[in-house]
Protein backbone atom coordinates (compact mmCIF):
# COMPACT_ATOMS: atom_id res chain seq x y z
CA UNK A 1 51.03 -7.05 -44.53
CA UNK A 2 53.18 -7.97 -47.33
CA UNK A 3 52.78 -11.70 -49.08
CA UNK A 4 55.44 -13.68 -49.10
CA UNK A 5 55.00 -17.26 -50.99
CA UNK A 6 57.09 -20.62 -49.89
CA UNK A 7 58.48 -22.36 -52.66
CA UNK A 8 55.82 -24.55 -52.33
CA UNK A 9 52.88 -22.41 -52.86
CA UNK A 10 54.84 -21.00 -55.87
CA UNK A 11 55.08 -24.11 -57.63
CA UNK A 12 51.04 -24.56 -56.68
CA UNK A 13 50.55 -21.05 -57.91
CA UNK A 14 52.09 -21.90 -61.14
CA UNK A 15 50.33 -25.82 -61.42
CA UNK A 16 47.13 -24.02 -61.51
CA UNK A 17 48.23 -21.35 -63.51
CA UNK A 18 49.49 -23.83 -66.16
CA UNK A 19 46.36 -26.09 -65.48
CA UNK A 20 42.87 -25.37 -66.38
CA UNK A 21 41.40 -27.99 -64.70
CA UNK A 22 43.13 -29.18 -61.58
CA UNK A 23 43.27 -30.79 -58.20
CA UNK A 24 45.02 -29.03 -55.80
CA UNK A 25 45.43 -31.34 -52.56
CA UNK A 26 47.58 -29.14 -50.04
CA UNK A 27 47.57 -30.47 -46.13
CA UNK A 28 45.93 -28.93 -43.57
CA UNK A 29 47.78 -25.49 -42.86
CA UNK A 30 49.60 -25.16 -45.87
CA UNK A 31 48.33 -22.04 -47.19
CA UNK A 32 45.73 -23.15 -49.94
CA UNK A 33 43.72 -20.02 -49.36
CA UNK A 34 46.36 -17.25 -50.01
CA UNK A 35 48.03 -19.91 -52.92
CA UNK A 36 44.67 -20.14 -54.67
CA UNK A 37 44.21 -16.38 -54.90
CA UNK A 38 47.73 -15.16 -55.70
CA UNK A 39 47.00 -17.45 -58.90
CA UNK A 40 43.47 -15.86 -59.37
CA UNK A 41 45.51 -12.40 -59.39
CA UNK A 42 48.05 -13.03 -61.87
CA UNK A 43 45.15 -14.86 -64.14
CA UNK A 44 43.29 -11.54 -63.88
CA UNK A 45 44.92 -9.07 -63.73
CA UNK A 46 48.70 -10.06 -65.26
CA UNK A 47 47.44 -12.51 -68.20
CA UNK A 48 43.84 -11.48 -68.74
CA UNK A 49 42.97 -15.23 -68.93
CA UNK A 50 39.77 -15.04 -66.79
CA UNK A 51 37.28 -12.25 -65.51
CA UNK A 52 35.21 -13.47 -62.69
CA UNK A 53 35.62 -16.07 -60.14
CA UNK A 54 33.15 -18.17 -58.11
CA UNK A 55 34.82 -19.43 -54.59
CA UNK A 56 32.46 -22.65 -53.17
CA UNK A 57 33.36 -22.95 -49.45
CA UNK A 58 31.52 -24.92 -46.25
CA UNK A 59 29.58 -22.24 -44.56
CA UNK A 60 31.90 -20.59 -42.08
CA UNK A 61 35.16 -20.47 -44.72
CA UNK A 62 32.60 -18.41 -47.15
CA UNK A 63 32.00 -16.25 -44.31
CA UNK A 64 35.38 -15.61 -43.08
CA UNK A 65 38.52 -17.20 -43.87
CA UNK A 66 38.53 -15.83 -47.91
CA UNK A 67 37.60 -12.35 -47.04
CA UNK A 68 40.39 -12.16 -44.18
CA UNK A 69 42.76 -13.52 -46.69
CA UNK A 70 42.17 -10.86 -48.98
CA UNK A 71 41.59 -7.98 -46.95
CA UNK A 72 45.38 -9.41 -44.79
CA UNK A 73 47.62 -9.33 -47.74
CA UNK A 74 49.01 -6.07 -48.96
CA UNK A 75 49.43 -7.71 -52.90
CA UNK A 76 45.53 -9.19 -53.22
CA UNK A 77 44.12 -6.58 -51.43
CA UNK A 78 42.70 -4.98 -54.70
CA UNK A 79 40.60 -7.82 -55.00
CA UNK A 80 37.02 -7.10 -54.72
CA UNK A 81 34.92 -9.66 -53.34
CA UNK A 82 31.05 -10.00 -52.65
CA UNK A 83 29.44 -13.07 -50.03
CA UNK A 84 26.72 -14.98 -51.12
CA UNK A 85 25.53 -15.83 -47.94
CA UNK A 86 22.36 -15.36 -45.57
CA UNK A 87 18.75 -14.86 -46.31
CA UNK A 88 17.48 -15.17 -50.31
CA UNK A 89 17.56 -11.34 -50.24
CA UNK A 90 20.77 -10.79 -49.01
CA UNK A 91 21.97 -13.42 -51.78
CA UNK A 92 20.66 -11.51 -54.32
CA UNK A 93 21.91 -8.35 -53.29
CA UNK A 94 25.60 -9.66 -53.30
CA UNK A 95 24.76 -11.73 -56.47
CA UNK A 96 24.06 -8.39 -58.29
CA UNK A 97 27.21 -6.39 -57.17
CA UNK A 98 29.98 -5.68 -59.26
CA UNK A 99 33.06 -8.40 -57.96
CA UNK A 100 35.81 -10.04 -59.01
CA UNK A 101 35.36 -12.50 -56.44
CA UNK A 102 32.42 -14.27 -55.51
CA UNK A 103 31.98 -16.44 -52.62
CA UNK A 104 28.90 -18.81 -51.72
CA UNK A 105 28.43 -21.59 -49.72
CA UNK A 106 28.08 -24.56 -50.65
CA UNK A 107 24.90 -25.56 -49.65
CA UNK A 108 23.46 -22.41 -51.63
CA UNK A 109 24.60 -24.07 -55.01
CA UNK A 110 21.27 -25.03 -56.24
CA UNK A 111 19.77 -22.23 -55.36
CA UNK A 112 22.50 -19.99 -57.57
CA UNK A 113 22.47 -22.06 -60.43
CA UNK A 114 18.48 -21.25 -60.50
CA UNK A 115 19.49 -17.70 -60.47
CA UNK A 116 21.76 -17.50 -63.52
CA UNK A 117 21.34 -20.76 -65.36
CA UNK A 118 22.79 -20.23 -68.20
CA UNK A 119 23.88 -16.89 -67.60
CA UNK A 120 26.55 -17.39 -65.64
CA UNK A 121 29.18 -14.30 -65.56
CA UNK A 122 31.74 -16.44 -64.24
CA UNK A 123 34.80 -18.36 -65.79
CA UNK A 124 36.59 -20.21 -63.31
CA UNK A 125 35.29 -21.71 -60.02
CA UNK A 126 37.58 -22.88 -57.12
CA UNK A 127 36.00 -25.45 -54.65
CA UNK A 128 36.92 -25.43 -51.41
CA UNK A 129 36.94 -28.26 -49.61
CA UNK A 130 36.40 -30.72 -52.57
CA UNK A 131 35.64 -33.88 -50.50
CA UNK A 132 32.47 -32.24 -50.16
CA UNK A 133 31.50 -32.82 -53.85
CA UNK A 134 32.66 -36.77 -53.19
CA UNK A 135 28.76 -37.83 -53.75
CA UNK A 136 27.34 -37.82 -57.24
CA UNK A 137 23.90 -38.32 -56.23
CA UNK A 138 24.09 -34.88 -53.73
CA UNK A 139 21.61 -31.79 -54.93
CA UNK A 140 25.32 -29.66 -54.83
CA UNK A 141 26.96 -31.93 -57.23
CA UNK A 142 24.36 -32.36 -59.96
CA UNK A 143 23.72 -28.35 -59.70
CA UNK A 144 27.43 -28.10 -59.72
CA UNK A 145 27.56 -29.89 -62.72
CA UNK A 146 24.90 -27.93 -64.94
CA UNK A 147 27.55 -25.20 -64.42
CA UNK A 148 30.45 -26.72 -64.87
CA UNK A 149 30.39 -26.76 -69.19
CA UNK A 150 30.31 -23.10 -68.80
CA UNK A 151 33.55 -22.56 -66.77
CA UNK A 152 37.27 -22.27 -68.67
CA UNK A 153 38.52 -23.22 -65.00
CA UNK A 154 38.15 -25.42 -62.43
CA UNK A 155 40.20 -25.70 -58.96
CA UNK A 156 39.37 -28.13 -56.50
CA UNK A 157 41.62 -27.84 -53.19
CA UNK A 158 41.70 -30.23 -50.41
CA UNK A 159 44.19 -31.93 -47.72
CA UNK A 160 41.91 -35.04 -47.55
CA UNK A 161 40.60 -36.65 -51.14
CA UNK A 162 39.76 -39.36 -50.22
CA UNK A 163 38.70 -40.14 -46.84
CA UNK A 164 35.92 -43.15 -47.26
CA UNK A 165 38.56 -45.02 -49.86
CA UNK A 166 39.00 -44.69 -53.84
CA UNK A 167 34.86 -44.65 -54.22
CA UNK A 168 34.82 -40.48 -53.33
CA UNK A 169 37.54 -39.87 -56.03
CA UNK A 170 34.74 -40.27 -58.86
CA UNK A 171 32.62 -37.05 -58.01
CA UNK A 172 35.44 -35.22 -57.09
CA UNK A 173 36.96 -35.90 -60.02
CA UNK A 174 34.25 -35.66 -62.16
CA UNK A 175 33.43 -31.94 -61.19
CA UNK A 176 37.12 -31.09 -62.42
CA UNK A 177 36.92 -32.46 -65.29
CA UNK A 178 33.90 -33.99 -66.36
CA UNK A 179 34.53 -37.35 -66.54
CA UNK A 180 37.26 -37.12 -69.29
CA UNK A 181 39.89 -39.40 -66.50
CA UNK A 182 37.60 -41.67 -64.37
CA UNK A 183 34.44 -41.85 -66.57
CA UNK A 184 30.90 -39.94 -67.06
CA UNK A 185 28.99 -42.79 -65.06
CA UNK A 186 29.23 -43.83 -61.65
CA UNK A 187 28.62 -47.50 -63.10
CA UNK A 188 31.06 -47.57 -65.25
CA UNK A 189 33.82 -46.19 -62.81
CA UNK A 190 32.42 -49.48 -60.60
CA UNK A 191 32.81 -51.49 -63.16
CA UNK A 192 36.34 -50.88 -63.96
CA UNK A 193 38.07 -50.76 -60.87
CA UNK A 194 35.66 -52.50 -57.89
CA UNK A 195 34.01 -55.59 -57.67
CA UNK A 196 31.00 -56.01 -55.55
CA UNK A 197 31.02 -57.03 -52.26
CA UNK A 198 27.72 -57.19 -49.56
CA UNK A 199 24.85 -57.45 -50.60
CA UNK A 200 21.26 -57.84 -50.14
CA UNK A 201 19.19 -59.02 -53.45
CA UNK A 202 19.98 -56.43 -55.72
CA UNK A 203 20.37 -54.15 -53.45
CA UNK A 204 25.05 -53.72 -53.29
CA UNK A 205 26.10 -52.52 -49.75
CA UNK A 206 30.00 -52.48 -50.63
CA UNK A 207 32.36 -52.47 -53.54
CA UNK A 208 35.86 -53.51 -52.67
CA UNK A 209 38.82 -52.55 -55.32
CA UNK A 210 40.32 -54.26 -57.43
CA UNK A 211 43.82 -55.59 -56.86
CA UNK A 212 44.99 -52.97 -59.95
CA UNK A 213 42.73 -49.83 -59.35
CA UNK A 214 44.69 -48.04 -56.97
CA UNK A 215 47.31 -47.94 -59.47
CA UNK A 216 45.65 -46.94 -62.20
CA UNK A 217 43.06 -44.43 -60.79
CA UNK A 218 46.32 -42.65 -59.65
CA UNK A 219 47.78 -42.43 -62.79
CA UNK A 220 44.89 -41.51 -64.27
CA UNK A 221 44.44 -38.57 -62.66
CA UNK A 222 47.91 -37.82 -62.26
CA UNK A 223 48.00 -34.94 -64.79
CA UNK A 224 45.84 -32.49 -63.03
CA UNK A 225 46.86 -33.10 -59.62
CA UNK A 226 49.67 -31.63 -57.47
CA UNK A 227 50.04 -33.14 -53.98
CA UNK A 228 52.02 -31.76 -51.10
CA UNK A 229 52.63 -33.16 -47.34
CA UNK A 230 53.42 -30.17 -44.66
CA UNK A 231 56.17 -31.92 -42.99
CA UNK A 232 57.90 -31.72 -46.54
CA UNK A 233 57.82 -28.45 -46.57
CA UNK A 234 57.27 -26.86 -42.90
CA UNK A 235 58.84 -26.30 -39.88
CA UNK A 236 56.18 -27.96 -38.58
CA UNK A 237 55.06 -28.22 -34.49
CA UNK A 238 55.79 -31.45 -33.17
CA UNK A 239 52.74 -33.71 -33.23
CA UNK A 240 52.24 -35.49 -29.45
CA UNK A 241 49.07 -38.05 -30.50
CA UNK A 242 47.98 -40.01 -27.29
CA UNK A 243 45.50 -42.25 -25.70
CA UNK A 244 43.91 -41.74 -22.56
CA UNK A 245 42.35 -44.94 -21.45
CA UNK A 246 39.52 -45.62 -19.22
CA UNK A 247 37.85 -48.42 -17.77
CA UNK A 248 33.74 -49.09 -17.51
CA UNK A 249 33.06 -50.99 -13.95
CA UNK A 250 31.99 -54.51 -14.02
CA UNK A 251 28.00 -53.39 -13.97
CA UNK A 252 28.76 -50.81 -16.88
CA UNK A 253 30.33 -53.14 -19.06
CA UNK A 254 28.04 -55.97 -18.79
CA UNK A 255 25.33 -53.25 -19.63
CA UNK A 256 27.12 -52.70 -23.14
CA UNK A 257 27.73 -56.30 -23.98
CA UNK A 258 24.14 -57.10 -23.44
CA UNK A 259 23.20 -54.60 -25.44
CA UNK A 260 25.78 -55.48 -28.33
CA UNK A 261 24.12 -58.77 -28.43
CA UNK A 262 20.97 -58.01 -27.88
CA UNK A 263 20.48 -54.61 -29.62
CA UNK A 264 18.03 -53.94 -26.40
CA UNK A 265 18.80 -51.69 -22.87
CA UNK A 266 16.31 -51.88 -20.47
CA UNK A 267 15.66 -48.30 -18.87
CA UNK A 268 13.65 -46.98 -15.88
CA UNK A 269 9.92 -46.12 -16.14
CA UNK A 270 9.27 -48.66 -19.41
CA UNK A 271 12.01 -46.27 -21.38
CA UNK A 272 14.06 -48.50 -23.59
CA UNK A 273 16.85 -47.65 -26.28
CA UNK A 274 16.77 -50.31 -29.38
CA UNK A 275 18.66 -50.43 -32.46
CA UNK A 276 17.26 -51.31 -35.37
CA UNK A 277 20.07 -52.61 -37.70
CA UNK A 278 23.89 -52.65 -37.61
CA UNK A 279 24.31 -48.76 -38.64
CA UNK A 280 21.67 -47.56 -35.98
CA UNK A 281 23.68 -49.87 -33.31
CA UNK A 282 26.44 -48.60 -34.31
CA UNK A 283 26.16 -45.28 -33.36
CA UNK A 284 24.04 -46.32 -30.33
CA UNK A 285 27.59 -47.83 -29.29
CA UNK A 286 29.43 -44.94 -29.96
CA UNK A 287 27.16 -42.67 -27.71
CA UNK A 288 27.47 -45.66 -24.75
CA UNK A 289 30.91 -45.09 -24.81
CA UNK A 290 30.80 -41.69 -24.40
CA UNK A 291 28.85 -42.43 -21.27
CA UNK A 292 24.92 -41.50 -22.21
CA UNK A 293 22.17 -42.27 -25.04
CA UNK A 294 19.47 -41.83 -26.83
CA UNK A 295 16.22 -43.74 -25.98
CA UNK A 296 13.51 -44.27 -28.31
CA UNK A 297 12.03 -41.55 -27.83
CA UNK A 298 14.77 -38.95 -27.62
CA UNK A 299 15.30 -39.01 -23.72
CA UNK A 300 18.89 -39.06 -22.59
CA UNK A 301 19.52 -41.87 -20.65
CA UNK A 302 22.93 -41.47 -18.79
CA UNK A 303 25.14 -44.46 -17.91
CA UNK A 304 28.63 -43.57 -16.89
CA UNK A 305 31.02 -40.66 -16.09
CA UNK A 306 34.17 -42.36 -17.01
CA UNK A 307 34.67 -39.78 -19.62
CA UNK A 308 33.70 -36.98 -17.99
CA UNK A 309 35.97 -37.96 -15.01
CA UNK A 310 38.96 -38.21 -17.82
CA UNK A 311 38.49 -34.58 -19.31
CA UNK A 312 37.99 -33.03 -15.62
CA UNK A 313 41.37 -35.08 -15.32
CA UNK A 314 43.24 -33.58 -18.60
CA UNK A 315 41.89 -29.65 -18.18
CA UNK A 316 43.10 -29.94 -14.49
CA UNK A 317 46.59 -30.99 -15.77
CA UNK A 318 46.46 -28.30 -18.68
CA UNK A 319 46.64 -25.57 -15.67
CA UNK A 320 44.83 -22.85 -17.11
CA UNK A 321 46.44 -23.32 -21.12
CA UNK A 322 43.22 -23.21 -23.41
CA UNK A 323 42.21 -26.98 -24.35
CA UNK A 324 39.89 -27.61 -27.50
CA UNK A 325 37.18 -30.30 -26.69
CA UNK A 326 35.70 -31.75 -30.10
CA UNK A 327 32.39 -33.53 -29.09
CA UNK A 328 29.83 -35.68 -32.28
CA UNK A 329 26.48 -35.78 -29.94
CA UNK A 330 24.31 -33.18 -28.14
CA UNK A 331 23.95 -34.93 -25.11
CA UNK A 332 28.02 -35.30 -24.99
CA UNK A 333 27.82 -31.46 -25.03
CA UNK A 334 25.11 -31.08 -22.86
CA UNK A 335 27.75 -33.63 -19.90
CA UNK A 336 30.17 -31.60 -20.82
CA UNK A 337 28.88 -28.21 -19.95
CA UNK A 338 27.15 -29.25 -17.23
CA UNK A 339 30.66 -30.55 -15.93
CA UNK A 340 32.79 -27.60 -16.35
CA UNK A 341 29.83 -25.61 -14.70
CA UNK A 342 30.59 -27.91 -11.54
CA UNK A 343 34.14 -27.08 -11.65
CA UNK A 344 33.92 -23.34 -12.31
CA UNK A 345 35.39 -23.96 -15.78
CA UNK A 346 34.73 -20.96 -18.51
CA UNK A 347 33.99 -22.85 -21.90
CA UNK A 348 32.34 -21.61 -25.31
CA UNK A 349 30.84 -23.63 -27.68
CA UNK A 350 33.14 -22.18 -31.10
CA UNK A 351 30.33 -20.95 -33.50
CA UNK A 352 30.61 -17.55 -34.41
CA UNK A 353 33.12 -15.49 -35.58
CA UNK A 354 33.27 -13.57 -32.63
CA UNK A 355 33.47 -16.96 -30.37
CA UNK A 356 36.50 -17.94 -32.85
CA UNK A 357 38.09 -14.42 -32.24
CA UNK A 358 37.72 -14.44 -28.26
CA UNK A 359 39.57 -18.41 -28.64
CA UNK A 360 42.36 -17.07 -31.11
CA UNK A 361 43.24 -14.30 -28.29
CA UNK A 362 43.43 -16.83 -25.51
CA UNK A 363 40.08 -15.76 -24.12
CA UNK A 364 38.30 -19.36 -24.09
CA UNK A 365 40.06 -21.74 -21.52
CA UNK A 366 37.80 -24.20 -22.82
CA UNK A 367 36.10 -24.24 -26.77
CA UNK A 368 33.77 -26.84 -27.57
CA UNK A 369 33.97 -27.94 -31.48
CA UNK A 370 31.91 -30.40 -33.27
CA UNK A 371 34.17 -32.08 -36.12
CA UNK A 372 31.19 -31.88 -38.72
CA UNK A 373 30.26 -27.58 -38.17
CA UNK A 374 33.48 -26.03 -37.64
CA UNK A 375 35.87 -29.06 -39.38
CA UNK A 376 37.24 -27.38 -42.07
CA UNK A 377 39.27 -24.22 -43.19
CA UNK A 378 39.26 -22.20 -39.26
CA UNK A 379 42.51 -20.99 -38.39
CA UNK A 380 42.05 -21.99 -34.19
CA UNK A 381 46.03 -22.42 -33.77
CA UNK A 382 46.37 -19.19 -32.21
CA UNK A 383 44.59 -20.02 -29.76
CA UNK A 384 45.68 -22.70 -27.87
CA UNK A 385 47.79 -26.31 -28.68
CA UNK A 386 45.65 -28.80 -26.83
CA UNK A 387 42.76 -31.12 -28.55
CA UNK A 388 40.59 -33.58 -26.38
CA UNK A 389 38.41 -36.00 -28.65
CA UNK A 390 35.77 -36.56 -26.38
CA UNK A 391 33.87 -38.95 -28.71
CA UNK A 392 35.97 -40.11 -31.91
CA UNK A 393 34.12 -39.75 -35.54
CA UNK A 394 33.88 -42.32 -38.16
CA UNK A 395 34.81 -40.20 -40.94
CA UNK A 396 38.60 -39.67 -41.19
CA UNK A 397 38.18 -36.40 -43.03
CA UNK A 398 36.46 -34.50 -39.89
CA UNK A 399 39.12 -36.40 -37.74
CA UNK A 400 42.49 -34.74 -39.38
CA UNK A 401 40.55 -31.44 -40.30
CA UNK A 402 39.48 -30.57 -37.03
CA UNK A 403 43.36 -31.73 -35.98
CA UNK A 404 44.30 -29.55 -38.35
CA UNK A 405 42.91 -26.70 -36.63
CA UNK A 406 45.36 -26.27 -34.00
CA UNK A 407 48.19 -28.66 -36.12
CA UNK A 408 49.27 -26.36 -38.53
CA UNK A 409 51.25 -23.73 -39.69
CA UNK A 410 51.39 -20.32 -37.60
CA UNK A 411 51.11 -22.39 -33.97
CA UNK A 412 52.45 -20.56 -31.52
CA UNK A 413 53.74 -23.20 -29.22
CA UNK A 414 56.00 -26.06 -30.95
CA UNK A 415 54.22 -28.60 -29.75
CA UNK A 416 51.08 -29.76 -30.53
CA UNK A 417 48.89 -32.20 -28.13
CA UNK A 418 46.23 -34.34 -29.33
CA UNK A 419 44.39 -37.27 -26.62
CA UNK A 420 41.86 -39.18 -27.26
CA UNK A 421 39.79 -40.40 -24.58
CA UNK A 422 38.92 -43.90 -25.62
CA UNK A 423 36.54 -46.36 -23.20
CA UNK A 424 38.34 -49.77 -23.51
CA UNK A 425 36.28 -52.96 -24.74
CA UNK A 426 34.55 -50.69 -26.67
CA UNK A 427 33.66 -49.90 -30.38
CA UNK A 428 35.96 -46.41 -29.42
CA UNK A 429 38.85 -49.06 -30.03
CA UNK A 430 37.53 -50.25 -33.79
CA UNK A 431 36.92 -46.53 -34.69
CA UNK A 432 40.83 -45.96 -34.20
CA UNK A 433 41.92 -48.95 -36.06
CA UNK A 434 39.64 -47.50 -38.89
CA UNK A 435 40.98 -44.29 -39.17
CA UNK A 436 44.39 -45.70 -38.81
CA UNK A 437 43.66 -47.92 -42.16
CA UNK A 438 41.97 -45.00 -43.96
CA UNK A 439 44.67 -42.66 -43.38
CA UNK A 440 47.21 -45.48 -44.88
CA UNK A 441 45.15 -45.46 -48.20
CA UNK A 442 44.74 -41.77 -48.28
CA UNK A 443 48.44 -40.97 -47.83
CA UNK A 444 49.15 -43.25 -50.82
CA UNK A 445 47.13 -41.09 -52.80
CA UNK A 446 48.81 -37.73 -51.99
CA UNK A 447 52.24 -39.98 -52.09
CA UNK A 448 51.42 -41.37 -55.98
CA UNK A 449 50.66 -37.45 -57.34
CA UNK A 450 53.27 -35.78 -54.73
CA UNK A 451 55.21 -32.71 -56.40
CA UNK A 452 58.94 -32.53 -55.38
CA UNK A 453 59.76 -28.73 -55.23
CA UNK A 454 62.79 -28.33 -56.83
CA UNK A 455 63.26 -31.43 -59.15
């Protein structure tokens, strides 16, 4: 199959080309894969500017989505590529083979700089996904950075940059370019642009921005980042985002505010559920709206079917076309399944490649997704155009990358359906006006860097 590059991903093709260190933030669907590579070609092969290439990808992308792109594409084919993935053993193995490209995950960082420190045969690394390196204190990022001073390259792609507000861009950064736009030291990025906000003694819970920073971290970085939205560029499916509503009975509801206030439910047979502090009630409000939760000592304790009754309600009206369910907790899973069962329903939790396949050829009336395993870089739009958010996520990078799954480019219906089931009165309601305010700084971002193909 022959590759054919928008404008778009030629101008991105030649930004990283003309950029040794650089920030590649691309929306959801917009080709960063097959971009990324076409510019790993010409560096190797057309300008003899680099030799070997490490690829750093969540689990599932190292496994899949590079290879595929390489093996699809009639012009990178030549490419030879070697997974470091699976057991120590199996690492080593592909370590040792002879590769232009090399792919690991990312969790297998420290383990590879072990291997090779400071012998490391590559010079130029591309992260995938580079939200992932957002936390400086994380075993990736400080083996990410004894590696770094050796590379001529660095490429970080990613649709979401900033997710949890300006604090992520400081790792991110940092692993791009050491430090040379935001700082070396986490303090002294705080310093500059935040001013502290909760705390307990010395302990600092929050650090709100100054009234400046957003401005001036922007520019900052400006240089080495390229920034594209796919409705600028795309024919695009048309986006339907909806709420589906539903309502706890009087007995239900009065459950939940008790426990709000009190932090304590009451079970049968002396079981209780307690929460401990805000961040463990929290999420114990999260799974109530959902309809079940954890007791203290790990029982599922289930108190309403409201959801349940909802989904039953939107596969029913889906007649037969495949519907994606993305679930956070096991016990929402567990409802789920057990649900479907009831109704004769044939569903497939999406975890292996062959489960991803069977969706992708309309085999899977129902796939079950959680956000945080299969979130980022799987190409599901072939499969189907509805998503159900069973339970919502407080992380707004999960949120659009699992939308992004069936919202992209190569859809095959021109519409695109997303509802969220969301139990009134409940924190469900907060999570959505979180996201909503997240999204607004986050789109500021890609706006300040955005490239205009064309002039």
């Amino acid at each position: 199959m022959k590759l054919k590059l928008h404008d778009y991903q030629e101008v991105t093709k030649d930004f990283i080309i003309k950029t040794p260190y650089a920030a590649v933030i691309l929306d959801m669907g917009m080709g960063k894969t097959a971009t990324t590579l076409s510019a790993i070609n010409e560096l190797m092969f057309d300008r003899y500017e680099i030799h070997k290439v490490l690829v750093i990808a969540p689990l599932r992308v190292a496994n899949t989505v590079w290879s595929d792109e390489i093996e699809q594409w009639q012009e990178l084919s030549h490419l030879r590529y070697s997974k470091i993935v699976g057991s120590p053993k199996q690492r080593q193995e592909a370590l040792q083979k002879d590769a232009d490209i090399y792919i690991v995950n990312r969790e297998n960082i420290p383990w590879l700089v072990e291997q090779c420190h400071p012998h490391f045969k590559w010079d130029m690394i591309v992260i995938d996904e580079l939200s992932s390196f957002k936390s400086w204190q994380s075993k990736r990022f400080k083996a990410f950075m004894a590696m770094r001073l050796y590379m001529k390259r660095v490429v970080g792609l990613t649709g979401t940059p900033s997710s949890n507000g300006l604090m992520d861009l400081f790792a991110e950064f940092k692993v791009i370019d050491g430090g040379v736009r935001l700082g070396r030291f986490i303090g002294e990025y705080r310093s500059r642009y935040f001013r502290e906000g909760r705390r307990n003694g010395n302990v600092v819970y929050e650090y709100i921005p100054m009234d400046y920073a957003e401005c001036q971290i922007f520019d900052k970085i400006d240089d080495i980042t390229i920034s594209m939205k796919a409705m600028d560029y795309l024919q695009m499916p048309t986006l339907i985002s909806t709420k589906k509503s539903v309502h706890l009975t009087k007995a239900e509801a009065k459950r939940y505010e008790e426990f709000k206030k009190e932090s304590v439910l009451p079970a049968s047979n002396e079981i209780e559920v307690t929460a401990a502090n805000a961040a463990s009630l929290s999420n114990k409000l999260v799974q109530m709206a959902n309809g079940a939760v954890y007791s203290d000592d790990h029982k599922i304790i289930k108190l309403h079917d409201q959801k349940l009754d909802a989904l039953e309600d939107i596969i029913e009206a889906a007649n037969g076309e495949p519907v994606l369910v993305a679930y956070w907790f096991k016990h929402d899973l567990l409802r789920i399944q057990e649900r479907l069962n009831k109704l004769r329903v044939k569903s497939t939790v999406l975890k292996s490649e062959t489960d991803i396949h069977e969706w992708n050829k309309g085999n899977i009336t129902v796939g079950l997704l959680h956000p945080a395993s299969a979130g980022h870089g799987l190409n599901l739009q072939k499969g189907g155009h509805h998503l159900v958010w069973f339970g919502l996520t407080w992380s707004l990078e999960l949120y659009q990358q699992t939308n992004a799954r069936l919202w992209r480019q190569g859809q095959q219906s021109n519409t695109v359906i997303i509802q969220h089931i969301v139990t009134e009165g409940t924190i469900d309601e907060d999570i959505l006006k979180a996201l909503t305010a997240k999204d607004a700084q986050q789109s500021r971002l890609i706006e300040a860097v955005k490239a205009q193909v064309g002039g």
